[in-house]
N, C-alpha and C. Protein backbone atom coordinates (compact mmCIF):
# COMPACT_ATOMS: atom_id res chain seq x y z
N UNK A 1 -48.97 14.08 235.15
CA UNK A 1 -49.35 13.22 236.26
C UNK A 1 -49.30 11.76 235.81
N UNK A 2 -48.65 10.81 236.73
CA UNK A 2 -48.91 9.15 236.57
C UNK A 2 -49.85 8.66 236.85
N UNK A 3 -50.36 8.16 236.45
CA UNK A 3 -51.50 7.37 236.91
C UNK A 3 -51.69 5.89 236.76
N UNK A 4 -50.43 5.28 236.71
CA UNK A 4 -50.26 4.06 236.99
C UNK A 4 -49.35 3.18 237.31
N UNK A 5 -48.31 4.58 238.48
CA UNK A 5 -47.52 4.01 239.12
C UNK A 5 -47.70 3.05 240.47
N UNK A 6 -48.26 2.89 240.85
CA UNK A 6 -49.30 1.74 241.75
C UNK A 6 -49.75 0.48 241.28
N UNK A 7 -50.44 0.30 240.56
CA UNK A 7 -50.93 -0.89 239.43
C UNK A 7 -50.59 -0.92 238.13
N UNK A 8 -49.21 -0.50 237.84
CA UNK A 8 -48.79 0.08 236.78
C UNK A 8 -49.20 -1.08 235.33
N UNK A 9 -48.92 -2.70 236.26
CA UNK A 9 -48.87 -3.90 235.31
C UNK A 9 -49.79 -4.78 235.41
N UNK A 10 -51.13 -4.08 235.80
CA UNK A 10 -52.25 -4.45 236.02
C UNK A 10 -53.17 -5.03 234.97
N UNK A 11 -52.91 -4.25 234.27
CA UNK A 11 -53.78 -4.60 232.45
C UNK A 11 -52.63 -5.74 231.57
N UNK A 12 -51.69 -6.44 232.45
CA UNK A 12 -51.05 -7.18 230.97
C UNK A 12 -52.01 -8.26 230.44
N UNK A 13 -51.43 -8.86 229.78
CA UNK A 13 -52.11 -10.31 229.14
C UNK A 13 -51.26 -11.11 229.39
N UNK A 14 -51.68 -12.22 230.38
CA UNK A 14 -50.95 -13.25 231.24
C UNK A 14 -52.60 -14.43 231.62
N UNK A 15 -52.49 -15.53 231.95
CA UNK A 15 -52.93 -16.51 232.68
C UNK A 15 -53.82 -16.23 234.07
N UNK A 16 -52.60 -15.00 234.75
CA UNK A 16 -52.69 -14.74 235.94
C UNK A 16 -54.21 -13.73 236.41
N UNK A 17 -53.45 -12.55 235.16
CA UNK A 17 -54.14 -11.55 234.36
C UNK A 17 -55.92 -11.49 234.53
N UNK A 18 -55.89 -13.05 233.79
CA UNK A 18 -57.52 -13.26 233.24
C UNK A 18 -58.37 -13.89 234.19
N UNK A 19 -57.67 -14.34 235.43
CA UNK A 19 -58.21 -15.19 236.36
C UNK A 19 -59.38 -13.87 236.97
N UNK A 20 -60.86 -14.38 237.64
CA UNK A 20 -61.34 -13.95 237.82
C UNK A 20 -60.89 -13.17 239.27
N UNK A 21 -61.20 -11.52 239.72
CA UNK A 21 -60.92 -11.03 240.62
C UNK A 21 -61.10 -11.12 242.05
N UNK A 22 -62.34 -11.95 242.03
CA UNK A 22 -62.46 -12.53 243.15
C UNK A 22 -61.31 -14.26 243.65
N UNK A 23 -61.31 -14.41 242.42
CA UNK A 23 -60.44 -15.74 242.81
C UNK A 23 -58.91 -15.30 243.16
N UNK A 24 -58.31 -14.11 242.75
CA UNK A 24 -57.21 -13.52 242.76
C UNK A 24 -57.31 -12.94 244.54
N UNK A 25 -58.24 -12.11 244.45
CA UNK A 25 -58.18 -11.62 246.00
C UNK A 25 -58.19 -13.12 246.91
N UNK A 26 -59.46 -14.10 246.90
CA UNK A 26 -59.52 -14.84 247.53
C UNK A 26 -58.34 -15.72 247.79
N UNK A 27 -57.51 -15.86 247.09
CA UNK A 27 -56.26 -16.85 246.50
C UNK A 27 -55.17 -16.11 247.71
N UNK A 28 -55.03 -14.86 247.64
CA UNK A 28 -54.21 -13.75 247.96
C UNK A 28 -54.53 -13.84 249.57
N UNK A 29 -55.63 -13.68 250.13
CA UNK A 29 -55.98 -13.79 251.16
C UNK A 29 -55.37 -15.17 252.32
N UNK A 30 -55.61 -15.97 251.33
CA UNK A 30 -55.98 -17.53 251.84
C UNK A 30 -54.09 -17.41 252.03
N UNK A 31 -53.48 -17.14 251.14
CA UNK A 31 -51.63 -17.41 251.11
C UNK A 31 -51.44 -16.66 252.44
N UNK A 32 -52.00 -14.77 252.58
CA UNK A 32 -51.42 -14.46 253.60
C UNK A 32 -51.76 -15.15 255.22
N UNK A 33 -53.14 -15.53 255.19
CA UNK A 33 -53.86 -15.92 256.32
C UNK A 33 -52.66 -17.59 256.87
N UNK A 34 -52.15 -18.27 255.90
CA UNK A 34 -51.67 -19.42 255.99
C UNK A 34 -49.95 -18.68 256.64
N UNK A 35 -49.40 -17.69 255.94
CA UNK A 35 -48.36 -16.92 255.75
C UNK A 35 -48.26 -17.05 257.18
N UNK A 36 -49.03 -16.29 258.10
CA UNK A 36 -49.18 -15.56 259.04
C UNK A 36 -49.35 -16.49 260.39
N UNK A 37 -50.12 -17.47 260.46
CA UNK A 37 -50.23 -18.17 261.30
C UNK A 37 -49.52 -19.79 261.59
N UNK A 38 -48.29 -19.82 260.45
CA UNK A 38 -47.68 -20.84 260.06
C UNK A 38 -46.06 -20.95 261.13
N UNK A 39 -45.95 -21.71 261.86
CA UNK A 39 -44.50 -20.97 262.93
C UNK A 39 -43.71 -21.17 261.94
N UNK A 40 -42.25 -20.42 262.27
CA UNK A 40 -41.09 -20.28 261.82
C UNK A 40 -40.67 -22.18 261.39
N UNK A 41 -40.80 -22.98 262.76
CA UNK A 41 -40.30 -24.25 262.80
C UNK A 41 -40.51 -25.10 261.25
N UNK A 42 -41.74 -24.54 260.63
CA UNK A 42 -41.79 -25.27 259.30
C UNK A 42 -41.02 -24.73 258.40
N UNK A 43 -39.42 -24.39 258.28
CA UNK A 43 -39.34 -23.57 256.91
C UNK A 43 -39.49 -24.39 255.49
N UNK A 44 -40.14 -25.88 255.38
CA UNK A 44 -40.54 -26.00 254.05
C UNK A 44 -41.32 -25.18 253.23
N UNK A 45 -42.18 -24.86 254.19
CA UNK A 45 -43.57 -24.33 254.05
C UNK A 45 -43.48 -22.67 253.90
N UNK A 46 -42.42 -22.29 253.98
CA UNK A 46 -42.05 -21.12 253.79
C UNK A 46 -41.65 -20.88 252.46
N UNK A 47 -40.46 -22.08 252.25
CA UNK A 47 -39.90 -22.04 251.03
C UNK A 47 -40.74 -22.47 249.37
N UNK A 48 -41.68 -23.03 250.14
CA UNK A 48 -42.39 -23.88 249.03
C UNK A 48 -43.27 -22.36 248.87
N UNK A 49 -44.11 -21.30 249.47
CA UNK A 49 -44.46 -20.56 249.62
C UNK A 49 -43.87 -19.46 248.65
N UNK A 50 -42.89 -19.13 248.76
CA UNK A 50 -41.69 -18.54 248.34
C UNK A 50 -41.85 -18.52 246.65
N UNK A 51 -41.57 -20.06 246.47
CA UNK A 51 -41.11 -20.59 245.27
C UNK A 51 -42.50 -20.41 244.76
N UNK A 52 -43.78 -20.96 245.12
CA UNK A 52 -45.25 -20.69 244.53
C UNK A 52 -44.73 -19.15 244.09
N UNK A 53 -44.72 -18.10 245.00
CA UNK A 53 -44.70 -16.55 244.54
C UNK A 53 -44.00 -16.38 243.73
N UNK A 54 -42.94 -16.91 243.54
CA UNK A 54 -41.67 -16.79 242.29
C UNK A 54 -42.54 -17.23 240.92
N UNK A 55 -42.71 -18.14 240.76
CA UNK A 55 -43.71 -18.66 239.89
C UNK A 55 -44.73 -18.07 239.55
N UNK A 56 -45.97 -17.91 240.30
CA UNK A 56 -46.62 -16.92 239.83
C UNK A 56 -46.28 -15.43 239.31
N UNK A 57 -45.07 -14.89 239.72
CA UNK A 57 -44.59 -13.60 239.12
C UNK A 57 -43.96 -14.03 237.80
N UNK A 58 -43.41 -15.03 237.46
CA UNK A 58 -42.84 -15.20 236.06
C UNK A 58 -44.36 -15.79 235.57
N UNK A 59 -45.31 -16.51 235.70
CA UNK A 59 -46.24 -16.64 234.61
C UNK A 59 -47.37 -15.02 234.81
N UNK A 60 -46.89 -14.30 235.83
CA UNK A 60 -47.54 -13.17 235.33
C UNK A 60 -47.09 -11.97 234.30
N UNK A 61 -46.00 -12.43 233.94
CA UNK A 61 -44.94 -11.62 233.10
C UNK A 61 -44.85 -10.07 233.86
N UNK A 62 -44.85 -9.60 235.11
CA UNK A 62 -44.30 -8.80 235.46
C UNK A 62 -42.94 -8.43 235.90
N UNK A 63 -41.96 -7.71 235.18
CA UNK A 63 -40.62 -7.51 235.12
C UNK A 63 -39.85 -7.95 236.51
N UNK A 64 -39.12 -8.81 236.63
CA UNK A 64 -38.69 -9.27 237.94
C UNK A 64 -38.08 -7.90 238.87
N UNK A 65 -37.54 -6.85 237.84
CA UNK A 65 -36.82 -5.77 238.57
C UNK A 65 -37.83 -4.79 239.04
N UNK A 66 -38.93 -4.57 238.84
CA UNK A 66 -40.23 -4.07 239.20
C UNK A 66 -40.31 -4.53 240.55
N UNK A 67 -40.64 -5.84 240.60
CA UNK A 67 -41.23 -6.33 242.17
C UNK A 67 -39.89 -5.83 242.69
N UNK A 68 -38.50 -6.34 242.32
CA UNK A 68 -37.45 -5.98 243.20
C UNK A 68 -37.43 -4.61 244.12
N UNK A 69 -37.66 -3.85 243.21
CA UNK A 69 -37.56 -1.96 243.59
C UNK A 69 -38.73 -2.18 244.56
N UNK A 70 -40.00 -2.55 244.55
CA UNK A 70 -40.96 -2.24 245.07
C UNK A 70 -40.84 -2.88 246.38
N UNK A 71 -40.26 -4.25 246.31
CA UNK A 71 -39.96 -4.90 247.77
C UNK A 71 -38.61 -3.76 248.78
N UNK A 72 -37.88 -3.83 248.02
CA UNK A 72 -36.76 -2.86 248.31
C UNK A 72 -37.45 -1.13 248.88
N UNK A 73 -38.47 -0.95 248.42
CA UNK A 73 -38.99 0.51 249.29
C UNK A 73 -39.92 -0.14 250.07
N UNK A 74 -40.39 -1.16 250.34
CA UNK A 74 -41.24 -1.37 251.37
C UNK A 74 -40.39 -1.96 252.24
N UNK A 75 -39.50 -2.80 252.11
CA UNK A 75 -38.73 -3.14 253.43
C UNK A 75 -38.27 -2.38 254.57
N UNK A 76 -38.23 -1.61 254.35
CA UNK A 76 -37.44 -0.55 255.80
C UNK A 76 -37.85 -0.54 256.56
N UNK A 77 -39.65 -0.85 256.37
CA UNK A 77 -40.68 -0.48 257.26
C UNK A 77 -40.68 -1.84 257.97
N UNK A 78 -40.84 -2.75 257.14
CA UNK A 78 -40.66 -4.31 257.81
C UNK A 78 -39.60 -4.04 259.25
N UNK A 79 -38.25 -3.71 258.10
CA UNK A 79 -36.89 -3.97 258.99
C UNK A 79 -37.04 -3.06 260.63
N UNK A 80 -37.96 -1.63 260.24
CA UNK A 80 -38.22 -0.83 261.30
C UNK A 80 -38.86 -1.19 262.90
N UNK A 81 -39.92 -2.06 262.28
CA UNK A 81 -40.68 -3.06 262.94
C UNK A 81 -40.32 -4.47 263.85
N UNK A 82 -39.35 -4.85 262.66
CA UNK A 82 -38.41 -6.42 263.31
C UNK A 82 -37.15 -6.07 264.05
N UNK A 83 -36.77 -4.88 263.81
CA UNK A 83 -35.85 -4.60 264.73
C UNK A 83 -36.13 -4.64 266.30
N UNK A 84 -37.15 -3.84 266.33
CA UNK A 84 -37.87 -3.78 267.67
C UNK A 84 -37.50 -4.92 268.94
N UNK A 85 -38.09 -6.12 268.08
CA UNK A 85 -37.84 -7.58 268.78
C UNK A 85 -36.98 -8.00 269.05
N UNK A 86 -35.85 -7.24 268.30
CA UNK A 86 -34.82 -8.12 269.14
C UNK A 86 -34.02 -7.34 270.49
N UNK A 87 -34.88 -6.39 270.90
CA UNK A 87 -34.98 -5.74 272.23
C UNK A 87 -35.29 -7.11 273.36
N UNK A 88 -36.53 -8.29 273.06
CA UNK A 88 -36.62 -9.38 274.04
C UNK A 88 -36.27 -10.79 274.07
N UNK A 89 -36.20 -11.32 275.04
CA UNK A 89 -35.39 -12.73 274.71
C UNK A 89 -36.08 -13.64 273.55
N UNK A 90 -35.14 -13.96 272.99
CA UNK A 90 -35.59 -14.66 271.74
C UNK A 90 -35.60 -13.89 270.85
N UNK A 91 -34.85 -12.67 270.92
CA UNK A 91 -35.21 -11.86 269.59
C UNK A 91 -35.26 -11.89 268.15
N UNK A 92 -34.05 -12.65 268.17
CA UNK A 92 -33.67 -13.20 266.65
C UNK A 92 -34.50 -14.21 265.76
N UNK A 93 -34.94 -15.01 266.82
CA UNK A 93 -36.18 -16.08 266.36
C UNK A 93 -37.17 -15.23 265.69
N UNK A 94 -37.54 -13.88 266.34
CA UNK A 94 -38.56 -13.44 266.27
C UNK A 94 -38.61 -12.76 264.96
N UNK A 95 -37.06 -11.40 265.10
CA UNK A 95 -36.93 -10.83 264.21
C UNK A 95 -36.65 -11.75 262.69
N UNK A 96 -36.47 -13.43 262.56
CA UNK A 96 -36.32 -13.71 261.19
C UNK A 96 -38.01 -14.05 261.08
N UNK A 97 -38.91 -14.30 262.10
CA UNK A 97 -40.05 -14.32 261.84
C UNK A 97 -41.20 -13.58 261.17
N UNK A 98 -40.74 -12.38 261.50
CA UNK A 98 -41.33 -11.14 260.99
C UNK A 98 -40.78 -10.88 260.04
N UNK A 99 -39.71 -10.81 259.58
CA UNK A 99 -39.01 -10.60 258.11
C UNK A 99 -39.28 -11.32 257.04
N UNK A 100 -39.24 -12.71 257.39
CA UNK A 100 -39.72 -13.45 256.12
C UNK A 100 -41.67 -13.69 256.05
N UNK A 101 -42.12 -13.44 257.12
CA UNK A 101 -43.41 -13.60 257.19
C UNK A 101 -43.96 -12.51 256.53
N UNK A 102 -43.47 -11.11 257.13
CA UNK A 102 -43.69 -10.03 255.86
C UNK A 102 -43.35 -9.90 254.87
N UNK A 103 -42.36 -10.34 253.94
CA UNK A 103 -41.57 -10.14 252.96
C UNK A 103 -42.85 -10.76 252.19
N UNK A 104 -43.07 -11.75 252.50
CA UNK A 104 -43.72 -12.67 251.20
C UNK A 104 -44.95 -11.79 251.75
N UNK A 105 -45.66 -11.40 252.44
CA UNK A 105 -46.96 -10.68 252.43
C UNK A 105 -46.87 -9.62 251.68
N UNK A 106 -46.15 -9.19 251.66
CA UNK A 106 -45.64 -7.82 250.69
C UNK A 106 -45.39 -8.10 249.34
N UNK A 107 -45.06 -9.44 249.17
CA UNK A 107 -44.86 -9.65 247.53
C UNK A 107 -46.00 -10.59 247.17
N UNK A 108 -46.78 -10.78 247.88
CA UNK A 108 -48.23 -11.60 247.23
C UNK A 108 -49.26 -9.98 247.24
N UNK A 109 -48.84 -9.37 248.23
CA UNK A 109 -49.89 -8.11 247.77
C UNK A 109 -49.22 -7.33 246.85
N UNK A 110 -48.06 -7.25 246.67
CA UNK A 110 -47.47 -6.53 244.97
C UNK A 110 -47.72 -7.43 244.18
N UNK A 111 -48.39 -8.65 243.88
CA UNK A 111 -48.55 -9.12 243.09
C UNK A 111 -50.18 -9.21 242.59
N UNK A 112 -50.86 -8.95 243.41
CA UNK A 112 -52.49 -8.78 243.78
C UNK A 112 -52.65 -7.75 242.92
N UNK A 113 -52.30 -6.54 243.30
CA UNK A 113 -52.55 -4.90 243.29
C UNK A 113 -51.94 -5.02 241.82
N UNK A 114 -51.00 -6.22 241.40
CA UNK A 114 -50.04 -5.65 239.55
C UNK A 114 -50.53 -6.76 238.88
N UNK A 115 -51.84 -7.12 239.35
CA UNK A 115 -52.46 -8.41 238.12
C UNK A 115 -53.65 -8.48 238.11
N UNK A 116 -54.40 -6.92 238.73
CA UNK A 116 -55.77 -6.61 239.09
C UNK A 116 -56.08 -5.03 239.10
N UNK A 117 -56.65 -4.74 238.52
CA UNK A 117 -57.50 -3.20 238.22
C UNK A 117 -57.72 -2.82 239.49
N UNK A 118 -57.22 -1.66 240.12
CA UNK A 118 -57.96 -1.35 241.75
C UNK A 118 -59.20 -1.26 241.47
N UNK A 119 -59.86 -0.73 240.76
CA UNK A 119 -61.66 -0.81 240.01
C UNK A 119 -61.72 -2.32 240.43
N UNK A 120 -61.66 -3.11 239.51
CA UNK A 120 -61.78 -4.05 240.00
C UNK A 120 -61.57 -4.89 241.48
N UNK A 121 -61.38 -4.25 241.98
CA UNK A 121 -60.69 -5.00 243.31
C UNK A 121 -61.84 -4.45 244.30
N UNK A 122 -62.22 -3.52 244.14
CA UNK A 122 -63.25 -2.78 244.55
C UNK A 122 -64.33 -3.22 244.66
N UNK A 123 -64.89 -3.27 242.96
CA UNK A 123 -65.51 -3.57 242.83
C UNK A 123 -66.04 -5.34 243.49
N UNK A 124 -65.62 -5.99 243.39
CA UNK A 124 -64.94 -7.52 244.23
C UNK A 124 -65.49 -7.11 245.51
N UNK A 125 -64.63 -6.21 246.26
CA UNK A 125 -65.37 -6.03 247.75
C UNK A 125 -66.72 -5.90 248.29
N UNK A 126 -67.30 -4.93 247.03
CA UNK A 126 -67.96 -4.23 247.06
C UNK A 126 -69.30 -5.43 247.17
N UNK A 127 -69.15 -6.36 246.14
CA UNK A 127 -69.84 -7.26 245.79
C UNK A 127 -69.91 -8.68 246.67
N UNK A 128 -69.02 -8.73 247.75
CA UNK A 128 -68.66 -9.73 248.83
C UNK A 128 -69.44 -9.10 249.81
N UNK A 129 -69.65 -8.40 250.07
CA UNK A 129 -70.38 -7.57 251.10
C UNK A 129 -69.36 -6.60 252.27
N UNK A 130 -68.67 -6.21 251.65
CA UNK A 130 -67.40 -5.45 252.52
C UNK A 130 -68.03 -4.10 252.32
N UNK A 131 -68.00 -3.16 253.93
CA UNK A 131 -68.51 -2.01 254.22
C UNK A 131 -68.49 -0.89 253.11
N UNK A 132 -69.39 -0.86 252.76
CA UNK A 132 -69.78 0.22 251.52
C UNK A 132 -69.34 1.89 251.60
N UNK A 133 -69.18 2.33 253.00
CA UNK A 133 -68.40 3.38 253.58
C UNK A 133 -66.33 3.39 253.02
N UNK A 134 -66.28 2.13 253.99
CA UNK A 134 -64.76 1.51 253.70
C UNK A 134 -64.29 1.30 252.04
N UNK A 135 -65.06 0.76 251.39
CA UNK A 135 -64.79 0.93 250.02
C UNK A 135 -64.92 2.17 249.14
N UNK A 136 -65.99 3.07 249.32
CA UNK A 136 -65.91 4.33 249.39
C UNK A 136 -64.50 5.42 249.79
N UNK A 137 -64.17 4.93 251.12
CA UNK A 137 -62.74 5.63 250.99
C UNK A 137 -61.92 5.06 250.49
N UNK A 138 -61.46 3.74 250.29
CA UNK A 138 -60.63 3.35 249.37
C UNK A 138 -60.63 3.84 247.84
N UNK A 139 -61.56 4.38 247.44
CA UNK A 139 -61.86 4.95 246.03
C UNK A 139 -61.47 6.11 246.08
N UNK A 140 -61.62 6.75 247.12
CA UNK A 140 -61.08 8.19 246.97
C UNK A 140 -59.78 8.20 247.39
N UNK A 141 -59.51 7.56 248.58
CA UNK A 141 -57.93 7.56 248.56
C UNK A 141 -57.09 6.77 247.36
N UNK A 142 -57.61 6.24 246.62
CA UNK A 142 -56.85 5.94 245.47
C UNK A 142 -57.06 6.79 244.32
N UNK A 143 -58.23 7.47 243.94
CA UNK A 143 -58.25 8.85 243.46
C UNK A 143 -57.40 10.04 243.91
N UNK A 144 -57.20 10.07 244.85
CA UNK A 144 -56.47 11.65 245.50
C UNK A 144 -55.29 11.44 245.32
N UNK A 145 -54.68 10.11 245.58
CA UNK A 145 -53.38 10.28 245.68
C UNK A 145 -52.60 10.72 244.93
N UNK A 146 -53.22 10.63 243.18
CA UNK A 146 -52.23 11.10 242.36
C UNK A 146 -52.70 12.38 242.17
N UNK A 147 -53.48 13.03 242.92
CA UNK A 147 -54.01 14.64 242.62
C UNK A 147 -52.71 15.09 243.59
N UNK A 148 -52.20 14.40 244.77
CA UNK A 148 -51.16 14.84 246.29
C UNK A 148 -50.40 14.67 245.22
N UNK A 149 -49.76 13.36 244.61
CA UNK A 149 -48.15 13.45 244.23
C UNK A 149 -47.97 14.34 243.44
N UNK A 150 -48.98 15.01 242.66
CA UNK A 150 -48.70 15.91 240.92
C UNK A 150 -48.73 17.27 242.00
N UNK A 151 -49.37 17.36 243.15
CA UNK A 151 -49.15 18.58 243.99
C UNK A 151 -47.75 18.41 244.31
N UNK A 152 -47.30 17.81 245.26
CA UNK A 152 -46.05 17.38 245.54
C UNK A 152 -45.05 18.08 244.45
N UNK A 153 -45.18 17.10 243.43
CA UNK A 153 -44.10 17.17 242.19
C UNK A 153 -43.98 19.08 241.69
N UNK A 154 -45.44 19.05 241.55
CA UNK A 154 -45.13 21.17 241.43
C UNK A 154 -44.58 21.94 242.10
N UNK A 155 -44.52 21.49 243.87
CA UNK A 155 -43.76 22.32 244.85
C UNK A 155 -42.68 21.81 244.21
N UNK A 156 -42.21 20.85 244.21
CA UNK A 156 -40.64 20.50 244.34
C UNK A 156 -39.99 21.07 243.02
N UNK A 157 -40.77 21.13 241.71
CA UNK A 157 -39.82 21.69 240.44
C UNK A 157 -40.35 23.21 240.96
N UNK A 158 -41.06 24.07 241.58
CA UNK A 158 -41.30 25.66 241.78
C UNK A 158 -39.96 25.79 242.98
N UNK A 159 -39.92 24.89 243.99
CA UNK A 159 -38.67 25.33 244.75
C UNK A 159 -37.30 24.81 243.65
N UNK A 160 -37.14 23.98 243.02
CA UNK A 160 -35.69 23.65 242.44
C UNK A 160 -35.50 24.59 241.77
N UNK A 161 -36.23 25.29 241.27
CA UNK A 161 -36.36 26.83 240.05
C UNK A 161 -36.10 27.85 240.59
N UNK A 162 -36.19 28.13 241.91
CA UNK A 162 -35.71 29.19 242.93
C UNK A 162 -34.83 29.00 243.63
N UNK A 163 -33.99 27.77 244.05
CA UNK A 163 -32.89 28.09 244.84
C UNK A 163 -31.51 26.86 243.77
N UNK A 164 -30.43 27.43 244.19
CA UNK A 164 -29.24 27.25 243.57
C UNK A 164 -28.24 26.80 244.54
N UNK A 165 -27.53 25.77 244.57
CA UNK A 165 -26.31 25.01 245.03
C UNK A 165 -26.64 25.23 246.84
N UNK A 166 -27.81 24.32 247.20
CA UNK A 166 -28.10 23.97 248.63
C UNK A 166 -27.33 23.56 248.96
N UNK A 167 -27.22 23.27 250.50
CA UNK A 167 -26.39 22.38 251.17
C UNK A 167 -27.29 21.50 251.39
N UNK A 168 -26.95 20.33 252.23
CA UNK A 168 -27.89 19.23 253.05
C UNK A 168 -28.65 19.51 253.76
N UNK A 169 -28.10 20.76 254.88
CA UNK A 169 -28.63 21.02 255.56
C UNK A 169 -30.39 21.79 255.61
N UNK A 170 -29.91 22.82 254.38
CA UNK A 170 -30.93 23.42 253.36
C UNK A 170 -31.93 22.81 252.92
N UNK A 171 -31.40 21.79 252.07
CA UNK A 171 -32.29 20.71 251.45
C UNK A 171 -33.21 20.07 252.34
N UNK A 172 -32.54 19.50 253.78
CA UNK A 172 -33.61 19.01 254.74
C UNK A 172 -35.05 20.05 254.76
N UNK A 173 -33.94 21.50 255.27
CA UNK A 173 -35.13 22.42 255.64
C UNK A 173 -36.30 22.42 254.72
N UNK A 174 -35.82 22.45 252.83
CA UNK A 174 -36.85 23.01 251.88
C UNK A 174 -37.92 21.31 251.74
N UNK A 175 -36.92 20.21 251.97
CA UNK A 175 -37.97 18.99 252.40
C UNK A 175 -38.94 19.19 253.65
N UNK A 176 -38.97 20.11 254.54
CA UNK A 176 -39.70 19.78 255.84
C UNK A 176 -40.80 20.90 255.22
N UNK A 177 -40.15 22.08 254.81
CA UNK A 177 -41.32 23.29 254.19
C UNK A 177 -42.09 22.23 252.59
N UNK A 178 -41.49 22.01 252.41
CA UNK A 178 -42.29 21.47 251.36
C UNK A 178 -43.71 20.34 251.92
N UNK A 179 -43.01 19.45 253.10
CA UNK A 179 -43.60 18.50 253.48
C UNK A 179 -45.08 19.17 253.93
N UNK A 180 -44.87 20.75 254.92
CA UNK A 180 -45.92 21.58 255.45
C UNK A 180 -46.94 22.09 254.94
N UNK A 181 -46.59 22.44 253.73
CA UNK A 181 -47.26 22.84 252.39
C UNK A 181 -48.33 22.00 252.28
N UNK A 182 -47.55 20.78 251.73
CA UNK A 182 -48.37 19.58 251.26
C UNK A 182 -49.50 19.13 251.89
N UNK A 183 -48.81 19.44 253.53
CA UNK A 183 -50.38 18.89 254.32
C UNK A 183 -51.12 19.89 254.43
N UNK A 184 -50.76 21.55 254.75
CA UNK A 184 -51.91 22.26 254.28
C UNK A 184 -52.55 22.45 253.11
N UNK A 185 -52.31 22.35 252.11
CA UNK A 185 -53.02 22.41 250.89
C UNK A 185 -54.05 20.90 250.92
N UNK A 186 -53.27 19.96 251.17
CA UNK A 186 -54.40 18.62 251.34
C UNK A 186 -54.92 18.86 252.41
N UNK A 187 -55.09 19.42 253.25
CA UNK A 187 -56.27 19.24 254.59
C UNK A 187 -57.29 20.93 254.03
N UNK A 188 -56.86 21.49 253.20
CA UNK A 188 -57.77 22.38 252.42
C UNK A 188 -58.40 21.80 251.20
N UNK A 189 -57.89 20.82 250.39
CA UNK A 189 -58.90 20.24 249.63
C UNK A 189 -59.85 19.40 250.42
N UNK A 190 -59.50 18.65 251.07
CA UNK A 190 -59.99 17.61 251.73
C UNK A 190 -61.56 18.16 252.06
N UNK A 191 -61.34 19.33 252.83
CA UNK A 191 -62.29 20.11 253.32
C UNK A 191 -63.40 21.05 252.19
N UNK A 192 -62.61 21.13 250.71
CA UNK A 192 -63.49 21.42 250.03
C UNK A 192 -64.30 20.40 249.65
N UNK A 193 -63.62 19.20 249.39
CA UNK A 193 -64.41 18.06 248.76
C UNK A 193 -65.39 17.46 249.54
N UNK A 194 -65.46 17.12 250.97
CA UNK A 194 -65.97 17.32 252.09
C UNK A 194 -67.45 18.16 251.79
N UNK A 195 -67.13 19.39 251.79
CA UNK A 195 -67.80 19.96 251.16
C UNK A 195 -68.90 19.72 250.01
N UNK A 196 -68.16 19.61 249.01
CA UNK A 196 -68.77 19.84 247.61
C UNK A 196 -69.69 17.96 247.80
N UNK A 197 -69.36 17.11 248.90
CA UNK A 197 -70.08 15.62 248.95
C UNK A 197 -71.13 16.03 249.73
N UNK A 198 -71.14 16.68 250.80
CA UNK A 198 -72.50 17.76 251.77
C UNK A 198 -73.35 17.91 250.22
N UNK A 199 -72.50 18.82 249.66
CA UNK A 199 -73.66 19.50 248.77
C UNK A 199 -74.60 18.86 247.90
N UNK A 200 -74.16 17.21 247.33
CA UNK A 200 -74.21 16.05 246.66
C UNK A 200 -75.08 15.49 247.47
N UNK A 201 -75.75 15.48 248.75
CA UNK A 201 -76.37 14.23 249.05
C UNK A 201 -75.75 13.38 250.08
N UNK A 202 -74.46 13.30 250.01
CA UNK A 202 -73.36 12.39 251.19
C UNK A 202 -74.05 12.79 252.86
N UNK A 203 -74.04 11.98 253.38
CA UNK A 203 -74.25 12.12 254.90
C UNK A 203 -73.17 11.19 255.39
């Protein structure tokens, strides 16, 4: 099992690194909040934006091809989203609005999450006064997840061990059975753990 494919470059020794966690979230916040409510019409302020994030990723010494891959699997979802807009007049305005407005939100929070301990980040909330419930599931959903992917990863090498020269078509199917699996077995832990927090005291 991985357990630090998420915050993988969280622990380096950098500048960025040592800055206190609240100043990192707060910092992070303040960029997207500015990000977000800034129109298209300024693109200095985009670019200068931009170039700050560039910068901070080289004095955080996290591998430039790292953020690359990671922007590169989150985009689709962006692109999924900005496509939409250009269904109404003005679309294009809109759709470069949402693209670059997310892009950099996406790479100041890959940069948050890879220069900060999720413990720590937590902990930060926890201590700001952010819902003690809400941080609570954030702990467990960042606990479980790598209990789902190492589930995941066992279906998929127990089916590759049993079947021989699929087609596409196949492969979809043993992806959709696999996918079924996954959510019944997690909506059966879920329900034990559920459980076993009843038994603990949890209300």
């Amino acid at each position: 099992m991985r357990h630090d494919f998420l915050d993988r470059f969280s622990r380096l020794e950098s500048p960025i690194h040592r800055l206190p966690s609240a100043v990192k979230l707060g910092g992070s916040l303040c960029i997207i909040a500015a990000l977000i409510t800034s129109p298209l019409s300024y693109p200095w302020f985009f670019m200068v934006a931009g170039g700050l994030l560039i910068l901070l990723t080289a004095i955080s010494r996290i591998p430039s091809k790292f953020i690359l891959r990671r922007l590169l699997l989150l985009e689709p979802f962006v692109l999924g989203i900005a496509i939409m807009t250009l269904l109404q007049p003005g679309g294009c305005i809109i759709f470069l609005t949402v693209v670059v407005k997310s892009t950099l939100c996406l790479l100041t929070m890959i940069l948050l999450s890879n220069t900060t301990p999720f413990a720590e980040l937590l902990n930060t909330l926890r201590r700001i006064g952010f819902p003690r419930l809400l941080v609570t599931v954030l702990a467990l959903l960042y606990r479980y997840i790598f209990v789902l992917i190492d589930e995941a990863e066992r279906l998929n090498r127990a089916r590759e061990s049993r079947t021989f020269g699929e087609s596409r078509l196949q492969k979809w199917h043993s992806l959709a059975s696999l996918v079924g699996q996954l959510f019944v077995r997690s909506t059966e832990r879920a329900e034990r753990i559920f459980a076993a927090m009843l038994a603990r005291g949890w209300k």
